[in-house]
C-alpha atoms as a PDB file:
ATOM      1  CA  UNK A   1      18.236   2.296  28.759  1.00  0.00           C
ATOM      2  CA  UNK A   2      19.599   4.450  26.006  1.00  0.00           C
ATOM      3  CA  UNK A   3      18.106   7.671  25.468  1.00  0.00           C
ATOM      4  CA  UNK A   4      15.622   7.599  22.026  1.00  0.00           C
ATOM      5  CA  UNK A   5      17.651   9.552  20.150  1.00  0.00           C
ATOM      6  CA  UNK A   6      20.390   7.269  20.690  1.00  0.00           C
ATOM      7  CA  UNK A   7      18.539   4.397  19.625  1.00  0.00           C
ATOM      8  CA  UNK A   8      19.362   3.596  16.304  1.00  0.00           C
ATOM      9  CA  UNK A   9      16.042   2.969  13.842  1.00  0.00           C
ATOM     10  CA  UNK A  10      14.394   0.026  11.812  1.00  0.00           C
ATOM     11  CA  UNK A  11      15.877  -0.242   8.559  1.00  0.00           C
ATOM     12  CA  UNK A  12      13.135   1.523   6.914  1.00  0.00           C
ATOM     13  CA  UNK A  13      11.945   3.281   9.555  1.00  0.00           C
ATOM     14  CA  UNK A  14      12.269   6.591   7.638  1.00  0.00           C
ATOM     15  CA  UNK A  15      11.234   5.526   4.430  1.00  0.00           C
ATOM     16  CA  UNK A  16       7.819   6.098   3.063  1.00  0.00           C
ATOM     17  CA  UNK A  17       5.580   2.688   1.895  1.00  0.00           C
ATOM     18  CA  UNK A  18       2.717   2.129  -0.056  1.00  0.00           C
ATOM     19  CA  UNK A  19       0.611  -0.754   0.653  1.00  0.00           C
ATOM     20  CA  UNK A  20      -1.176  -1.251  -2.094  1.00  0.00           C
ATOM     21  CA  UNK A  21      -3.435  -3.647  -3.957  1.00  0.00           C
ATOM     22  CA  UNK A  22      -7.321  -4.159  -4.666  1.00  0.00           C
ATOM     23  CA  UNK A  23     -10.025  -4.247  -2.066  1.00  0.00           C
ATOM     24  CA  UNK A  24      -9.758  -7.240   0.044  1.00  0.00           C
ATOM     25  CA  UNK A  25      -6.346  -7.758  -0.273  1.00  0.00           C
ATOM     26  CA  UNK A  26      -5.502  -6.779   3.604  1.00  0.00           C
ATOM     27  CA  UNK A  27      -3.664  -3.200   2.889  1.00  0.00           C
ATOM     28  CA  UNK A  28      -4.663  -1.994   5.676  1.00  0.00           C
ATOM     29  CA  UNK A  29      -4.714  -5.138   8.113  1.00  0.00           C
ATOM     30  CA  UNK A  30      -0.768  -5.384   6.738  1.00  0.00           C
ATOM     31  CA  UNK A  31      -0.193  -1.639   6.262  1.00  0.00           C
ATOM     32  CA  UNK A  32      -1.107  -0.902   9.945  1.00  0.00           C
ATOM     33  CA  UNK A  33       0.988  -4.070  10.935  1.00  0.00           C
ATOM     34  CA  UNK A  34       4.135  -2.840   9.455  1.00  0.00           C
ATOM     35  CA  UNK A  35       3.611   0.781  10.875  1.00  0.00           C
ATOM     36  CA  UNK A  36       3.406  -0.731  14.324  1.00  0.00           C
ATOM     37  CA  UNK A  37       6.684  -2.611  13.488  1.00  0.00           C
ATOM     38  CA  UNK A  38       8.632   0.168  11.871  1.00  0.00           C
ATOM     39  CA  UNK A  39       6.994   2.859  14.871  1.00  0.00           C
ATOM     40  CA  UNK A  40       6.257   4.878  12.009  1.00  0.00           C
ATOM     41  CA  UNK A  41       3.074   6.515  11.252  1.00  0.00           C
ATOM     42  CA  UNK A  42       0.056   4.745   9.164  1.00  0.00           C
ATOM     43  CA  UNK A  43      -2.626   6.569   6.957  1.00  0.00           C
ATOM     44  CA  UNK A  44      -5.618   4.344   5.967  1.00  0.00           C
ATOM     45  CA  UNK A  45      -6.081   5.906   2.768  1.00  0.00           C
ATOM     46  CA  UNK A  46      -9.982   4.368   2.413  1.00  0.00           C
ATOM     47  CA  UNK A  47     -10.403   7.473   4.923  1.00  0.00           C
ATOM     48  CA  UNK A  48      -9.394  10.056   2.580  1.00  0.00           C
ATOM     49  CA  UNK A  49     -11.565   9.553  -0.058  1.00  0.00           C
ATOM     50  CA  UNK A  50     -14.540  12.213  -0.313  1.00  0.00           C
ATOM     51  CA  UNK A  51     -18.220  11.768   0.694  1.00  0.00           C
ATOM     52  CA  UNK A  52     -19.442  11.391  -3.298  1.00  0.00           C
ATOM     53  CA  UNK A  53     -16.381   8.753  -3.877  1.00  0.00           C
ATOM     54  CA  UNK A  54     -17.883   6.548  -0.685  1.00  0.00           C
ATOM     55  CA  UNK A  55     -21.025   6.799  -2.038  1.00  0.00           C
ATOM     56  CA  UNK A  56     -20.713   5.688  -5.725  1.00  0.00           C
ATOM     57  CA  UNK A  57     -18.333   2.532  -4.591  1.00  0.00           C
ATOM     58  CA  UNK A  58     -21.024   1.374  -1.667  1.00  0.00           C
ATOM     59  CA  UNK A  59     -23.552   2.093  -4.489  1.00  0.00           C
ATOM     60  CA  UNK A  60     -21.608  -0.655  -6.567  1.00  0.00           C
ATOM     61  CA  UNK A  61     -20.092   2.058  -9.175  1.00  0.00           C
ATOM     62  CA  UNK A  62     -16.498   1.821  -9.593  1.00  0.00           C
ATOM     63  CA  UNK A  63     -14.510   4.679  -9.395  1.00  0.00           C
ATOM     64  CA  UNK A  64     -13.019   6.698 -12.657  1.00  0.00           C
ATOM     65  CA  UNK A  65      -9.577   8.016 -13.078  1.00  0.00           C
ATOM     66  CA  UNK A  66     -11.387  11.881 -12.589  1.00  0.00           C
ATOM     67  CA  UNK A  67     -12.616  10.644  -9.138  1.00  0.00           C
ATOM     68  CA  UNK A  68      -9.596   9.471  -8.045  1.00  0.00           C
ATOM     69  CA  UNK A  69      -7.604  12.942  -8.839  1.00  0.00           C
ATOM     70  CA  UNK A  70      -8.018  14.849  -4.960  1.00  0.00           C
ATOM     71  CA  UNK A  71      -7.828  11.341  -3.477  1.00  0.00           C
ATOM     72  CA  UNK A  72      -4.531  10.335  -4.629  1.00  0.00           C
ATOM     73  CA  UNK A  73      -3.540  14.465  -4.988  1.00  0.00           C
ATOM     74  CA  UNK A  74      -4.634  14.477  -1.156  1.00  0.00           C
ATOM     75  CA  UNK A  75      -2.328  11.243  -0.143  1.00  0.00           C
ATOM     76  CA  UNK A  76       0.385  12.644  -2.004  1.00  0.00           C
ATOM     77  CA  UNK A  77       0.468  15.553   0.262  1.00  0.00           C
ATOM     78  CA  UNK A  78       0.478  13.357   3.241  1.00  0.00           C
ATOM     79  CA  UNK A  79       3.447  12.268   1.230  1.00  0.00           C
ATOM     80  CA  UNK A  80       5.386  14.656   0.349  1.00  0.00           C
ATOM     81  CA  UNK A  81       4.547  16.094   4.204  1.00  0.00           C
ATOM     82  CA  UNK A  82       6.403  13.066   5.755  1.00  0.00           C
ATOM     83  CA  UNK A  83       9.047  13.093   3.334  1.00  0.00           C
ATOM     84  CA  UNK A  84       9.641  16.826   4.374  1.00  0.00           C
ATOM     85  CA  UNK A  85      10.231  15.825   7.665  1.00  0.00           C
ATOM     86  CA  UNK A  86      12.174  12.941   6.987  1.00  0.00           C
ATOM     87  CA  UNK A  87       9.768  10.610   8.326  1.00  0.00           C
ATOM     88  CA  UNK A  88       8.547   6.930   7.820  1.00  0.00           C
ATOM     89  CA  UNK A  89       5.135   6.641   6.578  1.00  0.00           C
ATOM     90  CA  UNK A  90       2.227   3.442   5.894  1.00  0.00           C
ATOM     91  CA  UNK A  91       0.013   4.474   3.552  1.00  0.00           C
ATOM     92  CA  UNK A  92      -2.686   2.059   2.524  1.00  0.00           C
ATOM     93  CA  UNK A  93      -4.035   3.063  -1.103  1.00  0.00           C
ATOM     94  CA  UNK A  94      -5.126   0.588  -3.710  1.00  0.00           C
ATOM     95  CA  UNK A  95      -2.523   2.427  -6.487  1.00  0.00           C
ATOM     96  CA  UNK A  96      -3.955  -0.077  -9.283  1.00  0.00           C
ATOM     97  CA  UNK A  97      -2.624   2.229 -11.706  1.00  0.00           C
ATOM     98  CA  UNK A  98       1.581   3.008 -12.740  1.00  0.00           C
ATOM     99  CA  UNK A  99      -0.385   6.476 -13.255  1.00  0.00           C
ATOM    100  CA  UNK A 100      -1.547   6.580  -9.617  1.00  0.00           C
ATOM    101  CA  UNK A 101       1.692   5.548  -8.256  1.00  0.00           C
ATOM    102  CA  UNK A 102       3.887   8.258 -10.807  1.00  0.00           C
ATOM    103  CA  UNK A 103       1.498  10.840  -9.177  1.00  0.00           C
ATOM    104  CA  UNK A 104       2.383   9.693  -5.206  1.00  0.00           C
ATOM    105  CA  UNK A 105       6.009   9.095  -6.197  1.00  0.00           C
ATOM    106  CA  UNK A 106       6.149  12.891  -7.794  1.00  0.00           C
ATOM    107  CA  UNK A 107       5.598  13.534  -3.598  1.00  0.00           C
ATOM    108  CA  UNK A 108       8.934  11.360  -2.690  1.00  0.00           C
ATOM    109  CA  UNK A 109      10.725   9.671  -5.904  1.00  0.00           C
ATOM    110  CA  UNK A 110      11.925   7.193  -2.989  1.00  0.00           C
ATOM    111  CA  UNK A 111       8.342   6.110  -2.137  1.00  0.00           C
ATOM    112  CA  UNK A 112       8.562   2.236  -2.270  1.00  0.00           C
ATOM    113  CA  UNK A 113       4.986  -0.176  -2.737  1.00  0.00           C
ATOM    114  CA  UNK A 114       4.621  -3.699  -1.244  1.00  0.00           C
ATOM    115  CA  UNK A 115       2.042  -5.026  -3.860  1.00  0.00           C
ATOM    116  CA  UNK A 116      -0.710  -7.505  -2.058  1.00  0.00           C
ATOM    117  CA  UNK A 117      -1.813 -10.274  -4.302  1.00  0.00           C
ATOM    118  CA  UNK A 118      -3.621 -13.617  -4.395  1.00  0.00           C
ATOM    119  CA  UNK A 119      -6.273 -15.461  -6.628  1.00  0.00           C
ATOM    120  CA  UNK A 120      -9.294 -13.867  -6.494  1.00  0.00           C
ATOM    121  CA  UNK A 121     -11.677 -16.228  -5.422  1.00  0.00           C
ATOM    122  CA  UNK A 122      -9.607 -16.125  -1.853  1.00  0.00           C
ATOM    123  CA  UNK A 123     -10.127 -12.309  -2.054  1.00  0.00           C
ATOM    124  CA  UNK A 124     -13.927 -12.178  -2.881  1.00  0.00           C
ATOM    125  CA  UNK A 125     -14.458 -14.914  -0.022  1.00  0.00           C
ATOM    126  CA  UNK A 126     -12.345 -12.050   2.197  1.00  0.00           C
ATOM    127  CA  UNK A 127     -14.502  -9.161   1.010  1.00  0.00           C
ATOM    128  CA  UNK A 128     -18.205 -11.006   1.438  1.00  0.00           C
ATOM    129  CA  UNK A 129     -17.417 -12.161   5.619  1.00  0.00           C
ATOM    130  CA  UNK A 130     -15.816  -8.276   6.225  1.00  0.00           C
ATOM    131  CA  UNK A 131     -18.417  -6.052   7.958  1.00  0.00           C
ATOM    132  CA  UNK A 132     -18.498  -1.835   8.031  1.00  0.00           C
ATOM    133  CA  UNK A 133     -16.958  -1.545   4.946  1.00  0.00           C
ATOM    134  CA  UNK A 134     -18.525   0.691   2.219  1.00  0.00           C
ATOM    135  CA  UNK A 135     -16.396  -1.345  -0.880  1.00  0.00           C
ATOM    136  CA  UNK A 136     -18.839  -4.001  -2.359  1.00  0.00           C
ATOM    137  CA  UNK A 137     -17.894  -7.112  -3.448  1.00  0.00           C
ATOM    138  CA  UNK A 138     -19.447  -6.933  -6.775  1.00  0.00           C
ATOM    139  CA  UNK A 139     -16.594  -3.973  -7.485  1.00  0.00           C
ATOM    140  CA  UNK A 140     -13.758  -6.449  -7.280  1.00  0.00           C
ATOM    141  CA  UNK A 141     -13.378  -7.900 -11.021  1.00  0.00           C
ATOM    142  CA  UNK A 142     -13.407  -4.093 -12.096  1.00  0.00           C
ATOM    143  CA  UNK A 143     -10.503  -3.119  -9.992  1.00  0.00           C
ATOM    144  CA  UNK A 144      -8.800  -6.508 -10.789  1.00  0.00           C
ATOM    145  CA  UNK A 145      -9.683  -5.781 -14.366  1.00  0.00           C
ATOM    146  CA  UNK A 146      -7.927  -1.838 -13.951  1.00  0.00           C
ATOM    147  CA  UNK A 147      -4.926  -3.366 -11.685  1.00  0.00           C
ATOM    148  CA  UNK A 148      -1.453  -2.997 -13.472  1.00  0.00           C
ATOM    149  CA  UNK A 149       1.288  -4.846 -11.321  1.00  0.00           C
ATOM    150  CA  UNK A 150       4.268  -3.252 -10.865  1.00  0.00           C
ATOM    151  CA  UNK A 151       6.559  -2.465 -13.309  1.00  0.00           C
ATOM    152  CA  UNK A 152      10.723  -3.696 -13.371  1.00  0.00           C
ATOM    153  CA  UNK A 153      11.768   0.130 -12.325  1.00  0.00           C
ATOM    154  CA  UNK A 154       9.134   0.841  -9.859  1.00  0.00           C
ATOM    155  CA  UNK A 155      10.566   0.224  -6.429  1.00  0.00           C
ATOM    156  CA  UNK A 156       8.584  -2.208  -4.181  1.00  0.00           C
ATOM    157  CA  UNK A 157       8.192  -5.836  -3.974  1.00  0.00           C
ATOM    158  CA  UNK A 158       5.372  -8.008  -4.427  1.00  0.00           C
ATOM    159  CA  UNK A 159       3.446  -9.941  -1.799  1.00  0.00           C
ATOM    160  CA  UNK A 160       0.903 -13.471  -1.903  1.00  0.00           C
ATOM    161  CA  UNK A 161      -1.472 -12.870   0.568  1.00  0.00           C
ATOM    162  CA  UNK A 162      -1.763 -16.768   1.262  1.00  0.00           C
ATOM    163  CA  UNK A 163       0.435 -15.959   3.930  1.00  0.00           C
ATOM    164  CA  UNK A 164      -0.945 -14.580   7.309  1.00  0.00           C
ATOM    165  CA  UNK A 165      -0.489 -10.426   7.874  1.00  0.00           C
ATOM    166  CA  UNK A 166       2.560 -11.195  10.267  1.00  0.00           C
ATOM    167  CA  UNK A 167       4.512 -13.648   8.416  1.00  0.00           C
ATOM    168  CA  UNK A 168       4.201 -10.743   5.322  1.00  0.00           C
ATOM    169  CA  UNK A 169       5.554  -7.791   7.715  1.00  0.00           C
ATOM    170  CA  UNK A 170       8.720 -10.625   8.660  1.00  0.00           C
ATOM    171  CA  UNK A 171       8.742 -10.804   5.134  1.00  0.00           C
ATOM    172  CA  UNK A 172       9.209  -6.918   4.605  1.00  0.00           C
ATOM    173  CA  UNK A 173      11.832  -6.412   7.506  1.00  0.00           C
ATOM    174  CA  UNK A 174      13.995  -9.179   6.564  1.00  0.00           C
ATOM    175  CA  UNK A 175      13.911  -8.023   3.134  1.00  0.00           C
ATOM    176  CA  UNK A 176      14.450  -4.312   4.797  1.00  0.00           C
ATOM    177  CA  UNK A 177      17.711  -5.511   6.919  1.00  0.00           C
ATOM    178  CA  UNK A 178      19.345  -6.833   3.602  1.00  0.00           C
ATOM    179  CA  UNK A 179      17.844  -4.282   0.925  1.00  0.00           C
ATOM    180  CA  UNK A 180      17.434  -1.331   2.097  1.00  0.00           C
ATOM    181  CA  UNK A 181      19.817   1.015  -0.027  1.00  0.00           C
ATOM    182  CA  UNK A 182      18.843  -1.046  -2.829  1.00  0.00           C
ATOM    183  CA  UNK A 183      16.003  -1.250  -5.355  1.00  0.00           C
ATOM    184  CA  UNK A 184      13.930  -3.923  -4.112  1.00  0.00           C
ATOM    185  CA  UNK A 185      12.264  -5.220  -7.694  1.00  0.00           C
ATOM    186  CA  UNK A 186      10.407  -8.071  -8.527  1.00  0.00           C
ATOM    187  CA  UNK A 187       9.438  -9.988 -11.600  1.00  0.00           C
ATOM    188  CA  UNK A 188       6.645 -11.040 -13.265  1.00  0.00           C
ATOM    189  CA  UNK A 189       6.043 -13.918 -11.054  1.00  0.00           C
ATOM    190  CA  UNK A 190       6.154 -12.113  -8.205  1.00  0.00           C
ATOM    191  CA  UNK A 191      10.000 -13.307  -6.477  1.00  0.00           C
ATOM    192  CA  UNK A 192      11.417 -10.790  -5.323  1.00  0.00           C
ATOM    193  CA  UNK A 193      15.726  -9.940  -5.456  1.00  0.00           C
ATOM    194  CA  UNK A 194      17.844  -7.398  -5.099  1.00  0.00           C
END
């Protein structure tokens, strides 16, 4: 067996991802899948928000743009960290916002997003049978209602979450093996080409 260094790594294996989407749409079930893949590091980003954001989401308040400012600031530094090192990164963060993602991609203008989407009746049935999760339900037509998909020059591809987690991650690395020193953008319908 060859020694590690001389095993040559996953397309994408040193880039840094953004899983993103609203709650429910399996970031981090998918996020954590395509770490694994890549052997790459994930960050469930749900775990960096602060005590007082936690508690106004499970108290069925939706989040402002002021109380997302040290959440996303704080991600961006776990950014900007891997990108220093010139390591791969997962990070799960809902990114609803072209704001939110301009302020992680000011941490590593290479940052790409896999955007997770589907009708939303199949992601409210997904959010009422989860357990241990502070994110209510009830929140999910406000961050559908604040979701902007991305944009034509934002890097990233988009993603129906009718298909199961693992056929989505074969979906990423096949795209990876062909795409990877390319833009990867999609269109409004979600296809995705290089």
């Amino acid at each position: 067996m060859a020694p590690a260094s001389d095993v040559p790594a996953l397309p994408g294996a040193r880039q840094r991802w953004v899983v993103m989407g609203v709650s429910g749409s399996g970031k981090s079930t998918v996020g954590a899948a395509l770490a694994a893949r890549l052997g790459v590091r994930f960050i469930e980003g749900d775990s960096y928000h602060p005590p007082h954001n936690v508690a106004k989401m499970a108290s069925g308040l939706p989040l402002d743009d002021h109380d997302r400012v040290d959440w996303l600031s704080a991600l961006a530094d776990e950014i900007k960290a891997a990108r220093a090192h010139d390591a791969g990164l997962v990070l799960s963060c809902s990114a609803l916002k072209r704001r939110y993602r301009d302020l992680l991609r000011q941490a590593d203008p290479d940052l790409r997003f896999i955007h997770l989407h589907g009708p939303r009746v199949l992601i409210a049935e997904r959010m009422a049978h989860r357990t241990g999760h502070y994110m209510p339900p009830m929140l999910l037509d406000s961050q559908l209602c604040d979701l902007e998909p991305l944009e034509a020059d934002e890097a990233g591809l988009r993603l129906d979450i009718a298909a199961a987690p693992d056929l989505l991650v074969d979906r990423i690395t096949v795209l990876l093996n062909g795409a990877l020193d390319t833009v990867i953008k999609t269109d409004r319908k979600g296809r995705t080409g290089e």
